[in-house]
N, C-alpha and C. Protein backbone atom coordinates (compact mmCIF):
# COMPACT_ATOMS: atom_id res chain seq x y z
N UNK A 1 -5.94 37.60 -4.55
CA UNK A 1 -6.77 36.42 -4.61
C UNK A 1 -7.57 36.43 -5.90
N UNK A 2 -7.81 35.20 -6.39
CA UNK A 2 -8.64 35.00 -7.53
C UNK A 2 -10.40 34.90 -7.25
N UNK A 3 -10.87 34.05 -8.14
CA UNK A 3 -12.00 34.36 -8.36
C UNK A 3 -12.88 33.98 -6.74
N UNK A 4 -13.82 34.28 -6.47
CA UNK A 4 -14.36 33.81 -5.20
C UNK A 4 -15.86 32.53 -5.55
N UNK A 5 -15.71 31.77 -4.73
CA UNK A 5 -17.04 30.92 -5.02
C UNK A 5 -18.11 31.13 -4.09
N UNK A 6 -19.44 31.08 -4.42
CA UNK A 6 -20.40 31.63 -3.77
C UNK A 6 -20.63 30.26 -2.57
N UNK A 7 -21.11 30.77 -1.66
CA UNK A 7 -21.68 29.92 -0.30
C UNK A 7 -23.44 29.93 -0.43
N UNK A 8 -24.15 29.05 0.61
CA UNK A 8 -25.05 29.23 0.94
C UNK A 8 -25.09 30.39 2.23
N UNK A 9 -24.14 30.98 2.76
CA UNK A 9 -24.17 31.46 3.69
C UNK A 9 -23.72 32.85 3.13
N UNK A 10 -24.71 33.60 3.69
CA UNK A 10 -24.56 35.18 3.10
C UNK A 10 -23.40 36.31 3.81
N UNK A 11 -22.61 35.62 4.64
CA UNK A 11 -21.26 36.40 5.31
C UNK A 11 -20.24 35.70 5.04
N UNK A 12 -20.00 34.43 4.41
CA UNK A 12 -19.24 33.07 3.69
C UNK A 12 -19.10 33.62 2.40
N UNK A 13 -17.74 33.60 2.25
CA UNK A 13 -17.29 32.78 0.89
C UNK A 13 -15.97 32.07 0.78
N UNK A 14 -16.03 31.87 -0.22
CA UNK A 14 -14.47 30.92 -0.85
C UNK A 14 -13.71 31.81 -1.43
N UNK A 15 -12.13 31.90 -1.79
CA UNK A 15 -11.37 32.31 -2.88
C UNK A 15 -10.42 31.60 -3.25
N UNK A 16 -10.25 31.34 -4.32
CA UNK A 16 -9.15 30.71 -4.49
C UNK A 16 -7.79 31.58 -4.68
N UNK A 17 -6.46 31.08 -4.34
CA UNK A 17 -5.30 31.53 -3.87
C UNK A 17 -5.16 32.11 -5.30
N UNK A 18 -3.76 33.16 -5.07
CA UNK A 18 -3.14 32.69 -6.61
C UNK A 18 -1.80 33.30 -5.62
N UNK A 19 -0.81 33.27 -6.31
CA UNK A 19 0.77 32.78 -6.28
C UNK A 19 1.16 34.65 -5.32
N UNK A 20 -0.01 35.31 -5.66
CA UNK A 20 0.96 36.70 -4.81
C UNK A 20 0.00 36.43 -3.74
N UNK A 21 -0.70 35.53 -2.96
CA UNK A 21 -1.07 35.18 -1.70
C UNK A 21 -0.07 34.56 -1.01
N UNK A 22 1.12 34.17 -1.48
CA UNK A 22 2.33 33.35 -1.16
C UNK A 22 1.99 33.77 0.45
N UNK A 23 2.51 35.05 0.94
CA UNK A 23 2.51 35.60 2.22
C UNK A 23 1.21 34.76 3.63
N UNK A 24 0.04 35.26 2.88
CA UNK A 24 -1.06 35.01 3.89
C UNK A 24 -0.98 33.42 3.70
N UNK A 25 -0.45 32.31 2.99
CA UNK A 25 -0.71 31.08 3.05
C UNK A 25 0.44 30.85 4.17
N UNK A 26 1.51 31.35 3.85
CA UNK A 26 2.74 30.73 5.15
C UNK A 26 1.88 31.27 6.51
N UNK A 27 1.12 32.70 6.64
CA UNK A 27 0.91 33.03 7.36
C UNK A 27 -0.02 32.02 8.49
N UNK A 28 -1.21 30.63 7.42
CA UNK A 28 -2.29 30.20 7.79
C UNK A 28 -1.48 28.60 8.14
N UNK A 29 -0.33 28.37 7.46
CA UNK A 29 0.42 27.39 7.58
C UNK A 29 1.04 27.70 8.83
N UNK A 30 1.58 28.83 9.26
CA UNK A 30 1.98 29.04 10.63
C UNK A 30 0.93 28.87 11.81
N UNK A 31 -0.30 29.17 11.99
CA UNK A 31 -1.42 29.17 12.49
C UNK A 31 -1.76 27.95 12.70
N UNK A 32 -1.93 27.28 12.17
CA UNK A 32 -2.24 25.61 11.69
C UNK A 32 -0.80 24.94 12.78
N UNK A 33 0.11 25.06 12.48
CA UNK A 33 1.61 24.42 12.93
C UNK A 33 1.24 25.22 14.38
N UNK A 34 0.98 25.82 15.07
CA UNK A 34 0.94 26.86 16.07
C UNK A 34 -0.19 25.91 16.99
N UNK A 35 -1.26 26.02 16.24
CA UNK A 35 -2.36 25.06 17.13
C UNK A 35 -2.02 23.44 17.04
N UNK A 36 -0.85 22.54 16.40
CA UNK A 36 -0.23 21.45 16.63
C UNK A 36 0.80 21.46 17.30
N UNK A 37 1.23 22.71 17.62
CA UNK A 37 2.77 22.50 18.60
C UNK A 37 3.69 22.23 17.65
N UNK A 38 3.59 22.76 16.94
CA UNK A 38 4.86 21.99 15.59
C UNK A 38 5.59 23.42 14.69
N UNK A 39 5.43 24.22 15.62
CA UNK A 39 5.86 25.61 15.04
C UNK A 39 7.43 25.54 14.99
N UNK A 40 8.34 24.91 15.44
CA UNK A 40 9.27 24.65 15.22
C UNK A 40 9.66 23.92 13.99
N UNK A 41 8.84 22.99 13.60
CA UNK A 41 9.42 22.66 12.23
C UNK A 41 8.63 22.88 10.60
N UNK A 42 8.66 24.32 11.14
CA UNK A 42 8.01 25.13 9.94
C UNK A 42 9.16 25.43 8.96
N UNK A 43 9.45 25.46 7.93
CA UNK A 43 10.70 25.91 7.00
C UNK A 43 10.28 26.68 6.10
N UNK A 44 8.85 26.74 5.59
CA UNK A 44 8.51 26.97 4.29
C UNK A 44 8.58 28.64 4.36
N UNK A 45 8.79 29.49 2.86
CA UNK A 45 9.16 30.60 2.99
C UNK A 45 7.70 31.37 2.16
N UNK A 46 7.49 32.50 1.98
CA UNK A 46 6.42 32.74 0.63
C UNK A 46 7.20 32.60 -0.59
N UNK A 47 8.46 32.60 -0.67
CA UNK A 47 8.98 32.11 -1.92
C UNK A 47 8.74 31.10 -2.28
N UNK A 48 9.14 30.56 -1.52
CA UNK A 48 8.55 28.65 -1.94
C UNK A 48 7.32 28.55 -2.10
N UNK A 49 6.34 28.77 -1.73
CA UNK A 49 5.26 28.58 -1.82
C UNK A 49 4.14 29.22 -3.13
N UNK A 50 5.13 30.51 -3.19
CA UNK A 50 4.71 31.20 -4.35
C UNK A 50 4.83 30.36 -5.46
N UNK A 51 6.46 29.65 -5.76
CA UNK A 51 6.94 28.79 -6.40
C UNK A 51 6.22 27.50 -6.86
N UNK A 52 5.18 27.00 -5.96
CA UNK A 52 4.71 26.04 -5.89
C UNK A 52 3.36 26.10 -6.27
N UNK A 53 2.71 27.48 -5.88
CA UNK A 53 1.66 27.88 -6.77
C UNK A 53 1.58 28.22 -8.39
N UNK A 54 2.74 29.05 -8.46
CA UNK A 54 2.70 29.34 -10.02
C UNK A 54 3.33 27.92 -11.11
N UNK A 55 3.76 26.60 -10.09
CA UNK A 55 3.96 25.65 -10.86
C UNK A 55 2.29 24.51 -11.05
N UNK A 56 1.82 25.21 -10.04
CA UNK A 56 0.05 24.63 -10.24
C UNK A 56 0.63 23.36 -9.32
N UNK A 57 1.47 23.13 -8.70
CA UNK A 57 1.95 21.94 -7.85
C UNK A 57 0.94 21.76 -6.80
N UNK A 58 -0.25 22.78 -6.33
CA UNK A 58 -0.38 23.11 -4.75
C UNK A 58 -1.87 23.98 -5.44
N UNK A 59 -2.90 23.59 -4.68
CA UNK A 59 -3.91 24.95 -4.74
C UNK A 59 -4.48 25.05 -3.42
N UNK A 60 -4.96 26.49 -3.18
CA UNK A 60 -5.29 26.88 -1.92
C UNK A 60 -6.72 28.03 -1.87
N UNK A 61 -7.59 27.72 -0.89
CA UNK A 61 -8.51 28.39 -0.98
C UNK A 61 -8.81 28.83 0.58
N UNK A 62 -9.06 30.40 0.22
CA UNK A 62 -9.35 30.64 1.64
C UNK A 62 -10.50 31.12 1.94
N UNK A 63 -11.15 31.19 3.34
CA UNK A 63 -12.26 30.97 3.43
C UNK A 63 -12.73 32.33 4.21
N UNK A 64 -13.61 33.25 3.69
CA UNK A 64 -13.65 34.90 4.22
C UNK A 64 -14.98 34.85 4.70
N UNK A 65 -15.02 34.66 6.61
CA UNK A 65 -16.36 35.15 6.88
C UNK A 65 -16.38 36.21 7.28
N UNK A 66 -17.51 37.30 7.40
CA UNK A 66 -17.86 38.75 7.54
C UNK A 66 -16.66 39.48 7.32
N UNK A 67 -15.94 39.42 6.25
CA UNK A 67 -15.27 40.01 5.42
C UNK A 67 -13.79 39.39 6.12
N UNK A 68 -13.65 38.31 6.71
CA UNK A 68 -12.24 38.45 7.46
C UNK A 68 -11.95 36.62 6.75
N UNK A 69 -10.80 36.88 6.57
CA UNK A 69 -9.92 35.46 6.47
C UNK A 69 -9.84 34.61 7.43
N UNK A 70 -10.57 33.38 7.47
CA UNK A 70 -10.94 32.63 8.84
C UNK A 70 -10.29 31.48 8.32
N UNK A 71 -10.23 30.97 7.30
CA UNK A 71 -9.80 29.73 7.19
C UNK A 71 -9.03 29.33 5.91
N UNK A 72 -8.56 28.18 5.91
CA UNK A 72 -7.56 27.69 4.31
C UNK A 72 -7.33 26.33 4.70
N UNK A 73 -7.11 26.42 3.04
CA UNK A 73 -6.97 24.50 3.05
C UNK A 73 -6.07 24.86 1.49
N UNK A 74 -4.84 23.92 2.04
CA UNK A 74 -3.56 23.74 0.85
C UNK A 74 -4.10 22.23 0.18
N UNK A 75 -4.20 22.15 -0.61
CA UNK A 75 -4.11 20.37 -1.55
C UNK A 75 -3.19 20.60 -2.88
N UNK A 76 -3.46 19.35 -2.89
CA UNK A 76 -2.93 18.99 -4.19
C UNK A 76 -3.28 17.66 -4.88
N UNK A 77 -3.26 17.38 -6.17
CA UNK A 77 -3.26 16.40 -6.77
C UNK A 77 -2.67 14.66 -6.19
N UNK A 78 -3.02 13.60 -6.19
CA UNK A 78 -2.85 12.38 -5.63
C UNK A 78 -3.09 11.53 -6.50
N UNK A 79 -2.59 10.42 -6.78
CA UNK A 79 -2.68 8.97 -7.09
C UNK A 79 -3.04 7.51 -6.56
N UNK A 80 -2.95 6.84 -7.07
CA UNK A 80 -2.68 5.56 -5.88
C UNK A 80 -2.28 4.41 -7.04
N UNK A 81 -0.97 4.00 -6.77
CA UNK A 81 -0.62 3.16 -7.46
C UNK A 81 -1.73 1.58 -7.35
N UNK A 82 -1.83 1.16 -6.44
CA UNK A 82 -2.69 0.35 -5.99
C UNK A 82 -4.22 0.47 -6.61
N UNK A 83 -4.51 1.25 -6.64
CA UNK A 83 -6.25 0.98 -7.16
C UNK A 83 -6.40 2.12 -8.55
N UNK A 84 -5.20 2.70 -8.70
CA UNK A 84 -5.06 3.48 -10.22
C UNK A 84 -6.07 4.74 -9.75
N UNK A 85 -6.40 5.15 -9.22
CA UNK A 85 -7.46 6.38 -9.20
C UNK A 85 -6.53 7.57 -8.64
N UNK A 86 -7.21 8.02 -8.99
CA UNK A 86 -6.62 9.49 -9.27
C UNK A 86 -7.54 10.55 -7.44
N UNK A 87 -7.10 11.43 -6.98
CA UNK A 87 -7.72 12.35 -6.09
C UNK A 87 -7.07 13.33 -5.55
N UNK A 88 -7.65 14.22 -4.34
CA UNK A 88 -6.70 15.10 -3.75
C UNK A 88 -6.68 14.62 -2.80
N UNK A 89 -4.88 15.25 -2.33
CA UNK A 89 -4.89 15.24 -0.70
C UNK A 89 -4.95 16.83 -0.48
N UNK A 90 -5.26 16.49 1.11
CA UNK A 90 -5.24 17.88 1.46
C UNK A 90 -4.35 17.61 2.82
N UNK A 91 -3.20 18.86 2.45
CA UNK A 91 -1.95 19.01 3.44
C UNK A 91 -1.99 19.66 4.54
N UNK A 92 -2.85 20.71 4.26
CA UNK A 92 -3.04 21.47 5.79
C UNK A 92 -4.53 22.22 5.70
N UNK A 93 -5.11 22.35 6.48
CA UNK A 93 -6.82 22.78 6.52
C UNK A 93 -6.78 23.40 7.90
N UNK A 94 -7.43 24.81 8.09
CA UNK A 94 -7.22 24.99 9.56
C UNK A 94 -8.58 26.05 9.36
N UNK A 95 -9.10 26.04 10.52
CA UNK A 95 -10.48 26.64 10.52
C UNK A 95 -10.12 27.77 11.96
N UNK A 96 -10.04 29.27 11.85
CA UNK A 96 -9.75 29.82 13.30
C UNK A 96 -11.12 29.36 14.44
N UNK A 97 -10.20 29.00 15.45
CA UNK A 97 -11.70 29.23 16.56
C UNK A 97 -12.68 30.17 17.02
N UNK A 98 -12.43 30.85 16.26
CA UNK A 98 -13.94 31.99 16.14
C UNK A 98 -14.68 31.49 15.56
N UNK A 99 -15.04 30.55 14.83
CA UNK A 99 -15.95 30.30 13.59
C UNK A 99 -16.65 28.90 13.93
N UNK A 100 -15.23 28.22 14.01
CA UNK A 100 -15.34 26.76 14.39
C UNK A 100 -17.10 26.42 14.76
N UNK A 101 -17.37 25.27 14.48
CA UNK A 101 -18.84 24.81 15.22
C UNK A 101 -20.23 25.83 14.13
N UNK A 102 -19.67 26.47 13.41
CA UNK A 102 -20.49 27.61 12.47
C UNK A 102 -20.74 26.40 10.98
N UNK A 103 -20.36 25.49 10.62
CA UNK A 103 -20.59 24.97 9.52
C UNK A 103 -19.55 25.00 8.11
N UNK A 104 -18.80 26.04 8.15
CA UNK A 104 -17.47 26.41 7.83
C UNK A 104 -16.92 25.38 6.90
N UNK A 105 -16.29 24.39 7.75
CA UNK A 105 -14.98 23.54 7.34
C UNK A 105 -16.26 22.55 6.77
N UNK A 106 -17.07 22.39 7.33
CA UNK A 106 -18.32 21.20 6.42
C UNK A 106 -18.51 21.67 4.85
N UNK A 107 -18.32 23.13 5.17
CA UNK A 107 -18.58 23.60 3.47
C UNK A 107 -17.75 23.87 2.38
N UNK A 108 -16.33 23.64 3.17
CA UNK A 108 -15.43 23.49 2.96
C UNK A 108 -15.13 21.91 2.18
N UNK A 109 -15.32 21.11 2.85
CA UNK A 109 -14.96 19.82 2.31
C UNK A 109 -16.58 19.72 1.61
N UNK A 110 -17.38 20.03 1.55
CA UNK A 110 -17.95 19.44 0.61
C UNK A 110 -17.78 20.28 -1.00
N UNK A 111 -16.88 21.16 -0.66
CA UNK A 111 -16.57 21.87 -1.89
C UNK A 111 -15.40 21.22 -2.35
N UNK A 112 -14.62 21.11 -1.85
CA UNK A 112 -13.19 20.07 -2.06
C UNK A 112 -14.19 18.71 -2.75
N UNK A 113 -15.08 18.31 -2.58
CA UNK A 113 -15.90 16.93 -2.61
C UNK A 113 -16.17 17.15 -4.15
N UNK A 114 -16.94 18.16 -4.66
CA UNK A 114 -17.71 19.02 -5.51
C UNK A 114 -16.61 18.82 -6.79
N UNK A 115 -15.37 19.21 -6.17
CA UNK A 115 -14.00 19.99 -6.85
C UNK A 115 -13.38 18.94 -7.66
N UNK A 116 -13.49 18.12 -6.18
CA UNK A 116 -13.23 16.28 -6.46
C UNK A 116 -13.65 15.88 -7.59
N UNK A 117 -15.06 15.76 -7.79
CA UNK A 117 -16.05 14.94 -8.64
C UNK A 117 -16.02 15.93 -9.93
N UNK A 118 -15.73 16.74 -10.21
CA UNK A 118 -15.73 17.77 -11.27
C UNK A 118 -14.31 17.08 -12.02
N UNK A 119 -13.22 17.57 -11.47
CA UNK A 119 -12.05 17.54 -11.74
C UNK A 119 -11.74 15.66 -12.32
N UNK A 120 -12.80 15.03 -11.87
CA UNK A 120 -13.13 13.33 -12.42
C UNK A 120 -11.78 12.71 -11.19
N UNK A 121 -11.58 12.98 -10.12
CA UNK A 121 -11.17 12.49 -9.05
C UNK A 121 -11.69 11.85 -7.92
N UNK A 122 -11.35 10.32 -7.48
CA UNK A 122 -12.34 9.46 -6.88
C UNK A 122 -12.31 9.98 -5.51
N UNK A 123 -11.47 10.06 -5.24
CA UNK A 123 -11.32 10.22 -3.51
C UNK A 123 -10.36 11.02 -2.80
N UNK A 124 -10.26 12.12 -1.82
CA UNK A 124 -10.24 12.82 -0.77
C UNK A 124 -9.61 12.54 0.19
N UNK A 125 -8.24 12.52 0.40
CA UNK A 125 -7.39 11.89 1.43
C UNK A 125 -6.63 13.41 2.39
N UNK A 126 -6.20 12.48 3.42
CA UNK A 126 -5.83 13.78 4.27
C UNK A 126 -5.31 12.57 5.77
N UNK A 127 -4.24 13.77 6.57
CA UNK A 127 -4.10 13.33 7.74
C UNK A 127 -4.38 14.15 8.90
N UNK A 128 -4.43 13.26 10.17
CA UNK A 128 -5.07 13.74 11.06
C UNK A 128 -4.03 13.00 12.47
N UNK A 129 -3.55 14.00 13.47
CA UNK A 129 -2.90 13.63 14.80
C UNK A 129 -3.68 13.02 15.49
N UNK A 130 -3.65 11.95 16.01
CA UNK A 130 -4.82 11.03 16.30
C UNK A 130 -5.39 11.84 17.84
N UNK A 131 -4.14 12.80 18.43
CA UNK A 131 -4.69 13.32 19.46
C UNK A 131 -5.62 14.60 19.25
N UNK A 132 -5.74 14.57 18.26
CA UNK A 132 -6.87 15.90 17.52
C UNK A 132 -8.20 15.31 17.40
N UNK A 133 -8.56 15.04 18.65
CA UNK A 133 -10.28 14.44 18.89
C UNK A 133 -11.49 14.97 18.05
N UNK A 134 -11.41 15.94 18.28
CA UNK A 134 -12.66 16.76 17.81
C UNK A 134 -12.28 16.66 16.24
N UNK A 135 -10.79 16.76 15.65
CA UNK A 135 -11.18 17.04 14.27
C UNK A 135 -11.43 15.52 13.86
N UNK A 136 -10.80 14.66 14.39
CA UNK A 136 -11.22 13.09 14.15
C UNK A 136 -13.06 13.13 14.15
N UNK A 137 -13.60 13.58 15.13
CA UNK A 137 -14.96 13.30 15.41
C UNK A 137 -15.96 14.40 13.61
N UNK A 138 -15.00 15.31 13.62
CA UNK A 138 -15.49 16.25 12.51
C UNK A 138 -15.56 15.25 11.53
N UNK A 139 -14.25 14.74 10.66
CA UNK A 139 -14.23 14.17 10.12
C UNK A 139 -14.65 12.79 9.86
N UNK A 140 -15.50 12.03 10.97
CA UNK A 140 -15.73 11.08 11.04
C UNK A 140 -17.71 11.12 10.58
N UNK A 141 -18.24 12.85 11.30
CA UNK A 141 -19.31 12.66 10.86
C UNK A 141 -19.59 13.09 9.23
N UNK A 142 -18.21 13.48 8.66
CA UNK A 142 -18.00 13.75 6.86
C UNK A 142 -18.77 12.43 6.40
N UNK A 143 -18.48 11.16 7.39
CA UNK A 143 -18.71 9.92 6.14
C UNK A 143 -16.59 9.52 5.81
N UNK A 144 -16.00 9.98 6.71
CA UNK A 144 -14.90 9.73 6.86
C UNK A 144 -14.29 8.65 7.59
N UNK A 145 -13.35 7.55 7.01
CA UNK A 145 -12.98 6.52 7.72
C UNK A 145 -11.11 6.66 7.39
N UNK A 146 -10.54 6.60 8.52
CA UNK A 146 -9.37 6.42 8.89
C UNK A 146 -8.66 5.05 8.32
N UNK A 147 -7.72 5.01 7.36
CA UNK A 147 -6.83 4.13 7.68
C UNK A 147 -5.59 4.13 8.46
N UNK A 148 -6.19 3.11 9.48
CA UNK A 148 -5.03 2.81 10.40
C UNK A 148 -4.24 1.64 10.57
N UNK A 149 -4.34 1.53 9.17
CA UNK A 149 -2.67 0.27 8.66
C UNK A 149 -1.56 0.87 8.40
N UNK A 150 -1.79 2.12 8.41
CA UNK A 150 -0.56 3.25 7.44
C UNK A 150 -0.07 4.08 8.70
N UNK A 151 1.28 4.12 8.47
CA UNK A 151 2.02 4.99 9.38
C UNK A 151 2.57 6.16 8.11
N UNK A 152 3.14 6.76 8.18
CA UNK A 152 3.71 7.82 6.99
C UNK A 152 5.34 8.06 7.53
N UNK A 153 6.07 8.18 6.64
CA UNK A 153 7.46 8.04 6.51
C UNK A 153 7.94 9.09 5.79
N UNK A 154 8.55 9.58 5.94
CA UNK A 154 9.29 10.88 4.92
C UNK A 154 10.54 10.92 5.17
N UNK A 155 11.28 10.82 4.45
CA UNK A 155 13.45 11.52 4.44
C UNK A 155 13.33 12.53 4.27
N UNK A 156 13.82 13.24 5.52
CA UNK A 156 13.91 14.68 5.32
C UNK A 156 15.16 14.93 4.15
N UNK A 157 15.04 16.48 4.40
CA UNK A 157 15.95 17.01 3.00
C UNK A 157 17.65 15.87 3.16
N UNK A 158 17.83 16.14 4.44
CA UNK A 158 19.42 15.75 4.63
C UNK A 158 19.57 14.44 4.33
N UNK A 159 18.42 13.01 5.10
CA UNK A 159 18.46 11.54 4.55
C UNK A 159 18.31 11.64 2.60
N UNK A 160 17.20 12.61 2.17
CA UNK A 160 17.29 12.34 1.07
C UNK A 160 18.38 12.79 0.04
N UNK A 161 19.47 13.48 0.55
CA UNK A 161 20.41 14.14 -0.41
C UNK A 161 21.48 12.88 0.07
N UNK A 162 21.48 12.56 1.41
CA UNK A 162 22.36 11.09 1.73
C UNK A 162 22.32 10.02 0.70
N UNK A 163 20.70 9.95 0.18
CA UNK A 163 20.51 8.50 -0.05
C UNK A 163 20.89 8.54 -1.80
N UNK A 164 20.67 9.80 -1.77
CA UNK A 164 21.26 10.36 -3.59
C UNK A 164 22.44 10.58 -3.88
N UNK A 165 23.44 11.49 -2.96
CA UNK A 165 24.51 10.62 -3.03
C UNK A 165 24.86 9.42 -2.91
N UNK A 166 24.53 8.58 -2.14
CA UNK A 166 25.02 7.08 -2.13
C UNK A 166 24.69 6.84 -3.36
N UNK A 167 23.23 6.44 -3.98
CA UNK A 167 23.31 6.08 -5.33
C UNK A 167 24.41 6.77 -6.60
N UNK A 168 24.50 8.19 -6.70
CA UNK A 168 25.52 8.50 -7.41
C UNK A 168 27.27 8.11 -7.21
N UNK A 169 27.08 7.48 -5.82
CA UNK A 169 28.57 6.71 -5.56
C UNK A 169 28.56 5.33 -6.37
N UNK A 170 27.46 4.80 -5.90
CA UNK A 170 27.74 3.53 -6.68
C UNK A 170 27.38 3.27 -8.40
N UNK A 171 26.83 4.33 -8.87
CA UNK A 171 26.75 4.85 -10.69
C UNK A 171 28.37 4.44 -10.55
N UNK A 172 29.38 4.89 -10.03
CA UNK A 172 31.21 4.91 -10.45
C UNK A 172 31.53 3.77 -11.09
């Protein structure tokens, strides 16, 4: 792990990832997928991920109370074609329930906030399972508002190698 950022809390801190954390991030990405029921469609390897760190694609910071690894949050860089501004999303954030209700993940996003406004990025995006009450309610007392015009869509690997061949059929 790299450099650590100081807390107001004297058993708290931050670190930021670097690329030979590959391991403990799949590890917190499994954890995270584990408390959604979604441990089945985990793929990612520490190769990949390593990969994705040392391309600066992805940053990750984890969060060490009384000396133990309690929490992480993966982001990355964002756009918006629509209003031109620039921000992060954040892909996965998971706080263990030992801690939870301790102030933690609040200090968390207001460091992501901090990171935000430094880095000259407007805004802070992220998703949430609408059946995840409590983190909805977390995030709602951030000063957080939901858009719920947006559904999210993704081609997995197999539609998207479909849809790239088809276009390279019709290049002929």
């Amino acid at each position: 792990m790299q450099s650590s950022i100081s807390t107001p809390y004297s058993n708290f801190i931050l670190k930021k990832a670097t690329p030979n954390d590959a391991d403990l991030v799949v590890t917190f990405i499994k954890k995270l997928a584990k408390y959604q029921n979604m441990e089945n469609v985990i793929t990612t390897t520490p190769e990949r991920i390593k990969n994705i760190l040392e391309e600066n694609l992805a940053e990750v910071i984890f969060g060490i109370y009384e000396e133990e690894i309690v929490s992480f949050v993966y982001f990355n860089q964002k756009n918006s074609a629509f209003t031109g501004r620039k921000g992060l999303y954040i892909d996965a954030f998971f706080v263990d329930d030992c801690v939870r209700g301790k102030g933690l993940g609040k200090y968390i996003f207001q460091y992501l906030s901090k990171y935000s406004k430094d880095k000259g990025y407007e805004y802070l995006e992220w998703a949430c399972f609408d059946w995840n009450k409590s983190a909805i309610k977390f995030y709602e007392n951030l000063g957080a508002k939901c858009v719920e015009s947006l559904d999210i869509y993704r081609l997995s690997p197999e539609n998207l190698s479909l849809n790239a061949k088809e276009f390279e059929e019709n290049q002929l």
